[in-house]
Protein backbone atom coordinates (compact mmCIF):
# COMPACT_ATOMS: atom_id res chain seq x y z
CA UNK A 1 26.79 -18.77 29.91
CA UNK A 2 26.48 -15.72 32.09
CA UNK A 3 24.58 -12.67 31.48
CA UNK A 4 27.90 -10.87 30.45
CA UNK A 5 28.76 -13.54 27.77
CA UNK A 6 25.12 -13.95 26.56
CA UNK A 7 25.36 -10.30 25.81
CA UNK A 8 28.06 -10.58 24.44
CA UNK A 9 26.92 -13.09 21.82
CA UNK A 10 23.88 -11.25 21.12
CA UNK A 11 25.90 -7.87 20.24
CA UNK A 12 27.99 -9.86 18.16
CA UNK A 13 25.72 -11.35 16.18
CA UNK A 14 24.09 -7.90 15.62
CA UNK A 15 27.10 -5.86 15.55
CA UNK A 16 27.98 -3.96 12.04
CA UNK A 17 25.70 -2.22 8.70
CA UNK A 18 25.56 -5.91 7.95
CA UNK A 19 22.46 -6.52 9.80
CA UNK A 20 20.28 -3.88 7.93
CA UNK A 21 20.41 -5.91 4.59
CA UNK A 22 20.09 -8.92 6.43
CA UNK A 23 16.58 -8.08 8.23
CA UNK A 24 15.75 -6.32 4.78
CA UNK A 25 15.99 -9.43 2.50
CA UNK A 26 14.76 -11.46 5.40
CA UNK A 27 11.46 -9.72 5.48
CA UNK A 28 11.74 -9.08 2.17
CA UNK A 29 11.77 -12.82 1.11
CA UNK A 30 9.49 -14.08 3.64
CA UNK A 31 6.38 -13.10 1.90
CA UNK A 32 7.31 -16.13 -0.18
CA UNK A 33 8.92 -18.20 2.44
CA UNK A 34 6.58 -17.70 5.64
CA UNK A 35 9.33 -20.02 6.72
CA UNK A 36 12.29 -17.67 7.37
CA UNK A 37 12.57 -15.62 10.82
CA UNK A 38 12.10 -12.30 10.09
CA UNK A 39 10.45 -11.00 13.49
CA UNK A 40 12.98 -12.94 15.42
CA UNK A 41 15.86 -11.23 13.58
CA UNK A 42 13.94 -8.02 14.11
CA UNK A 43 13.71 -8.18 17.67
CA UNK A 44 16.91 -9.62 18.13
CA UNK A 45 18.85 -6.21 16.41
CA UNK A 46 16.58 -4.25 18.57
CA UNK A 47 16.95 -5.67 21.90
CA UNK A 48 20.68 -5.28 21.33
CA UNK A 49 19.91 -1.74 20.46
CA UNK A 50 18.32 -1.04 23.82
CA UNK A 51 22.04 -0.96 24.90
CA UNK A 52 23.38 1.65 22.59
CA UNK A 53 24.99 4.87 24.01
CA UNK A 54 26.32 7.81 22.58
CA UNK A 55 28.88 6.08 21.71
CA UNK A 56 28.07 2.82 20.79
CA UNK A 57 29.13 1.44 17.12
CA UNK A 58 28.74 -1.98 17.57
CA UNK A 59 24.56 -2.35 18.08
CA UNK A 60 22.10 -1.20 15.48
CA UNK A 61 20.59 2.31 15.35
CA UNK A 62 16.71 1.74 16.47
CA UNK A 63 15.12 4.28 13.35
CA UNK A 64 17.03 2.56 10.51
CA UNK A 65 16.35 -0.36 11.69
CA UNK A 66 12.33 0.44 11.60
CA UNK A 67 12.77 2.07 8.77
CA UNK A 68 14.20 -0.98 6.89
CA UNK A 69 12.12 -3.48 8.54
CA UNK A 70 8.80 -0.96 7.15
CA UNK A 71 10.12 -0.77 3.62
CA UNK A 72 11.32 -3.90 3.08
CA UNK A 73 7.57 -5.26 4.45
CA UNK A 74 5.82 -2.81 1.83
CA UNK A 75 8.23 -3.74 -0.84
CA UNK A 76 7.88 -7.53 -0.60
CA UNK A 77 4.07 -7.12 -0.46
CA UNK A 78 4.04 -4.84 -3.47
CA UNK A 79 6.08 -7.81 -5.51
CA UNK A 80 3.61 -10.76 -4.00
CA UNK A 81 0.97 -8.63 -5.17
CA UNK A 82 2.46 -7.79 -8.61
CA UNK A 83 2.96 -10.97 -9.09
CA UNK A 84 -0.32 -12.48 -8.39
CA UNK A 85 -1.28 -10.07 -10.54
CA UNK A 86 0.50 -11.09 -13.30
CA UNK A 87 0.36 -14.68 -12.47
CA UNK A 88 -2.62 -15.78 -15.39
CA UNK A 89 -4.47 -19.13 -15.42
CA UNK A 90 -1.65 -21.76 -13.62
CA UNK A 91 -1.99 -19.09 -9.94
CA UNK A 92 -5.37 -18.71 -10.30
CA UNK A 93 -5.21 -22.60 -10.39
CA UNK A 94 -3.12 -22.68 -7.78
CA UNK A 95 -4.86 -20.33 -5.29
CA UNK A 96 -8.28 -23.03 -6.42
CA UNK A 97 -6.62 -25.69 -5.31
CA UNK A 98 -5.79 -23.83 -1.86
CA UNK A 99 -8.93 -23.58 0.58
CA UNK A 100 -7.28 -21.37 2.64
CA UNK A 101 -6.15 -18.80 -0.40
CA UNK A 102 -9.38 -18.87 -1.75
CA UNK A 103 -11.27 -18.05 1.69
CA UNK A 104 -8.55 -15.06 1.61
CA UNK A 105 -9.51 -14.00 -2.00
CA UNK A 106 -13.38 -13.86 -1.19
CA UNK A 107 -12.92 -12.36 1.90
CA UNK A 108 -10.20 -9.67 1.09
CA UNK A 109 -12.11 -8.68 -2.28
CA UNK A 110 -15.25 -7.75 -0.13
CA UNK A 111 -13.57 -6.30 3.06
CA UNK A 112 -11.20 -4.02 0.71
CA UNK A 113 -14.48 -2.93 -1.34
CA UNK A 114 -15.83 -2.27 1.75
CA UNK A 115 -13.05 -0.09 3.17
CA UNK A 116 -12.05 -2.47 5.65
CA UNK A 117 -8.33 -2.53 4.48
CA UNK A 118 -7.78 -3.44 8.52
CA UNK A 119 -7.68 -6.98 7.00
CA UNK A 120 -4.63 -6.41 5.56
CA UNK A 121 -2.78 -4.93 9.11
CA UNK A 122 -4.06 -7.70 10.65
CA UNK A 123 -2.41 -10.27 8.48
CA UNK A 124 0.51 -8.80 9.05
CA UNK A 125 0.85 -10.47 12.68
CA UNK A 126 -0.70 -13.87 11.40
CA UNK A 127 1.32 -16.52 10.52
CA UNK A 128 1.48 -16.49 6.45
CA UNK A 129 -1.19 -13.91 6.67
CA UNK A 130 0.95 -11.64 4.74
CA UNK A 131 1.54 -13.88 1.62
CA UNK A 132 -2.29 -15.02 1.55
CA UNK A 133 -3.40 -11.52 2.00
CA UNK A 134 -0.49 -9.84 -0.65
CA UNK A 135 -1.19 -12.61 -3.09
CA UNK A 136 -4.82 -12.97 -3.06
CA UNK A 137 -5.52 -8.99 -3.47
CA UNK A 138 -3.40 -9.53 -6.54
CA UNK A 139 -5.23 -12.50 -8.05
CA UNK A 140 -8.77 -10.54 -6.99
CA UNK A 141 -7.32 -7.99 -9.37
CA UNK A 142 -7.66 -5.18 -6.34
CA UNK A 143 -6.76 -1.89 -7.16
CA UNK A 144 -3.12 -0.82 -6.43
CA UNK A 145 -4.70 2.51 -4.29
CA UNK A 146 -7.24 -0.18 -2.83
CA UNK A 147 -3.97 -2.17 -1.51
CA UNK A 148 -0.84 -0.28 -0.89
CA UNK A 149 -2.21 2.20 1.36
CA UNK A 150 -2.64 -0.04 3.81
CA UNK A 151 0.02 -2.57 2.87
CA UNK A 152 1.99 0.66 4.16
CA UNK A 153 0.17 0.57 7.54
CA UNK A 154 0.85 -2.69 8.04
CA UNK A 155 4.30 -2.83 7.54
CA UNK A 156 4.81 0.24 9.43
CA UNK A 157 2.60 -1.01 12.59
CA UNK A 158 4.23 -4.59 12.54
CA UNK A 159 7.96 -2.92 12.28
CA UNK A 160 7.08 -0.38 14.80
CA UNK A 161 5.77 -3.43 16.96
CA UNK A 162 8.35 -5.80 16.64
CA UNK A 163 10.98 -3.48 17.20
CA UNK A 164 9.24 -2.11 20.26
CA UNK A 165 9.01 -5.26 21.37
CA UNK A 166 12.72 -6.06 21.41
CA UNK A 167 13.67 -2.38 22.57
CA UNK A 168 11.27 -2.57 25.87
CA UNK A 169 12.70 -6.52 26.37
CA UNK A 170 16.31 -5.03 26.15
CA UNK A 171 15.27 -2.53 28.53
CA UNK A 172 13.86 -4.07 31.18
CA UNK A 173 14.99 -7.66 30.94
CA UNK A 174 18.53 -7.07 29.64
CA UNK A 175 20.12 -7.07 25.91
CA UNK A 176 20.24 -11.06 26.40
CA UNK A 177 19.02 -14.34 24.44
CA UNK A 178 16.80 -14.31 26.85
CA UNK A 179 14.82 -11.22 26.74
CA UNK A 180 14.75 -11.73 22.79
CA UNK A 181 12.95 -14.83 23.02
CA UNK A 182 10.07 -13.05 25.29
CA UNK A 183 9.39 -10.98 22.84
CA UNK A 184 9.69 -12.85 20.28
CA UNK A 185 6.83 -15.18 22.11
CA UNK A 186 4.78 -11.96 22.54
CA UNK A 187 5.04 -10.96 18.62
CA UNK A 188 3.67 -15.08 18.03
CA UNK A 189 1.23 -14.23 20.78
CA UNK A 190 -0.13 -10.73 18.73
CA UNK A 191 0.07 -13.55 15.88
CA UNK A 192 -2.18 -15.93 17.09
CA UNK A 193 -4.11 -12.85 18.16
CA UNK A 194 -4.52 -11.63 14.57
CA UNK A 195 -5.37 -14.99 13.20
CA UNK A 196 -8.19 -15.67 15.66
CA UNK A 197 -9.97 -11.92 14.33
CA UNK A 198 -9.62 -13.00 10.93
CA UNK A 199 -11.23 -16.33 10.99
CA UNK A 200 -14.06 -15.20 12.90
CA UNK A 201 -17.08 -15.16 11.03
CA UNK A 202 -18.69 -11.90 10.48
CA UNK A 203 -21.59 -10.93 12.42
CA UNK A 204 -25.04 -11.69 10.77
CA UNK A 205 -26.79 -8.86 9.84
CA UNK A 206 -29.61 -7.82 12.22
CA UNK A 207 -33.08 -9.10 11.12
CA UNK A 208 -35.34 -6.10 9.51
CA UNK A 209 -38.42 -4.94 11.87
C-alpha cells in the first residue's frame, strides 16, 4: 500500500458526522469495558484531521472532535460513579474481592480528602485507571463536588492529549496508518507513565526533631 492509498483508507474510515458518535459511545462505554479502543479511534479521526483545508468535508473538524471526546469522558465517569454509588452490598462485595479496587478505594478516599484530586487526571492515562478511579470514588461515597471537578480535568487533559497527539503525528509524519500508530504508542507510553506515579508509594513522613 502506498502512502497515497494508506491515506486514503485512513480518510475513509474517518470520513462523515458518523465518527463523532462513534468516538463518543466508544469513550463513553469504555469506562466499563477498558477493553474497547477509544484513544486509538481518537487519534486516528485526528491525524486524518491534520489534513483538513478550507475546504475539506470528508476529515473530522479538530474542536468537535475534543469536545466530544471531553464530554463523553466526563459523562461516562459521572455514570461509573453514580453507579458505584448506588451499587449497595453485592459492589461493595465485589470491589472486596478486587485487591486492586480496594487499593484504589483507600487510596482515592484519602488523596481526594486531601485535595489531591491529581489522582483522578492521572488515571485517566492508566490502563483501567479510569473505571477503578470512577467506581471506587463512588463506592467511598465521595462527594459529587469532591469528584467531578476534576473528573472534568481529566477528561479534558486526556482529550486535549490524545487528539494532540494524532494532530502533530498527521502533521509531521503524514495522515497515514502509520503515523496513527506512533501516537497511539506515545498515548500507551503517557499510560504506563501514569500507572508507574500511582503505584508508587507515598513518601514517609519526615521523622520529628
Amino acid at each position: 500500500m502506498n502512502l497515497l492509498d494508506s491515506l486514503g483508507s485512513l480518510r475513509s474510515l474517518t470520513a462523515g458526522p458518523w465518527i463523532y458518535p462513534v468516538v463518543a459511545a466508544s469513550i463513553l462505554l469504555d469506562v466499563f469495558l477498558p477493553v474497547l479502543p477509544s484513544g486509538f479511534l481518537v487519534i486516528t479521526a485526528a491525524t486524518a484531521a491534520a489534513t483538513a483545508t478550507a475546504t475539506s468535508t470528508d476529515v473530522p473538524s479538530l474542536l468537535p472532535l475534543l469536545l466530544c471526546a471531553a464530554s463523553a469522558s466526563v459523562l461516562g465517569d459521572f455514570l461509573a460513579y453514580r453507579l458505584a454509588l448506588r451499587g449497595g452490598a453485592r459492589l461493595h462485595r465485589a470491589i472486596a474481592r478486587s485487591r486492586r479496587l480496594s487499593v484504589a478505594q483507600e487510596r482515592l478516599g484519602t488523596a481526594l480528602a486531601r485535595g489531591g484530586g491529581l489522582l483522578v487526571v492521572l488515571a485517566r492515562f492508566a490502563p483501567a485507571g479510569r473505571s477503578v478511579v470512577s467506581l471506587g470514588a463512588g463506592a467511598a461515597k465521595r462527594r459529587i463536588e469532591e469528584f467531578l471537578p476534576w473528573s472534568a480535568l481529566a477528561g479534558v487533559t486526556w482529550a486535549s492529549y490524545s487528539v494532540g497527539l494524532g494532530w502533530l503525528g498527521g502533521q509531521w509524519l503524514g495522515a497515514t496508518w502509520f503515523s496513527a500508530g506512533v501516537s497511539t504508542l506515545a498515548l500507551f507510553l503517557a499510560g504506563g507513565l501514569a500507572a508507574y506515579v500511582i503505584r508508587r508509594p507515598a513518601a514517609a513522613p519526615a521523622p520529628a526533631s
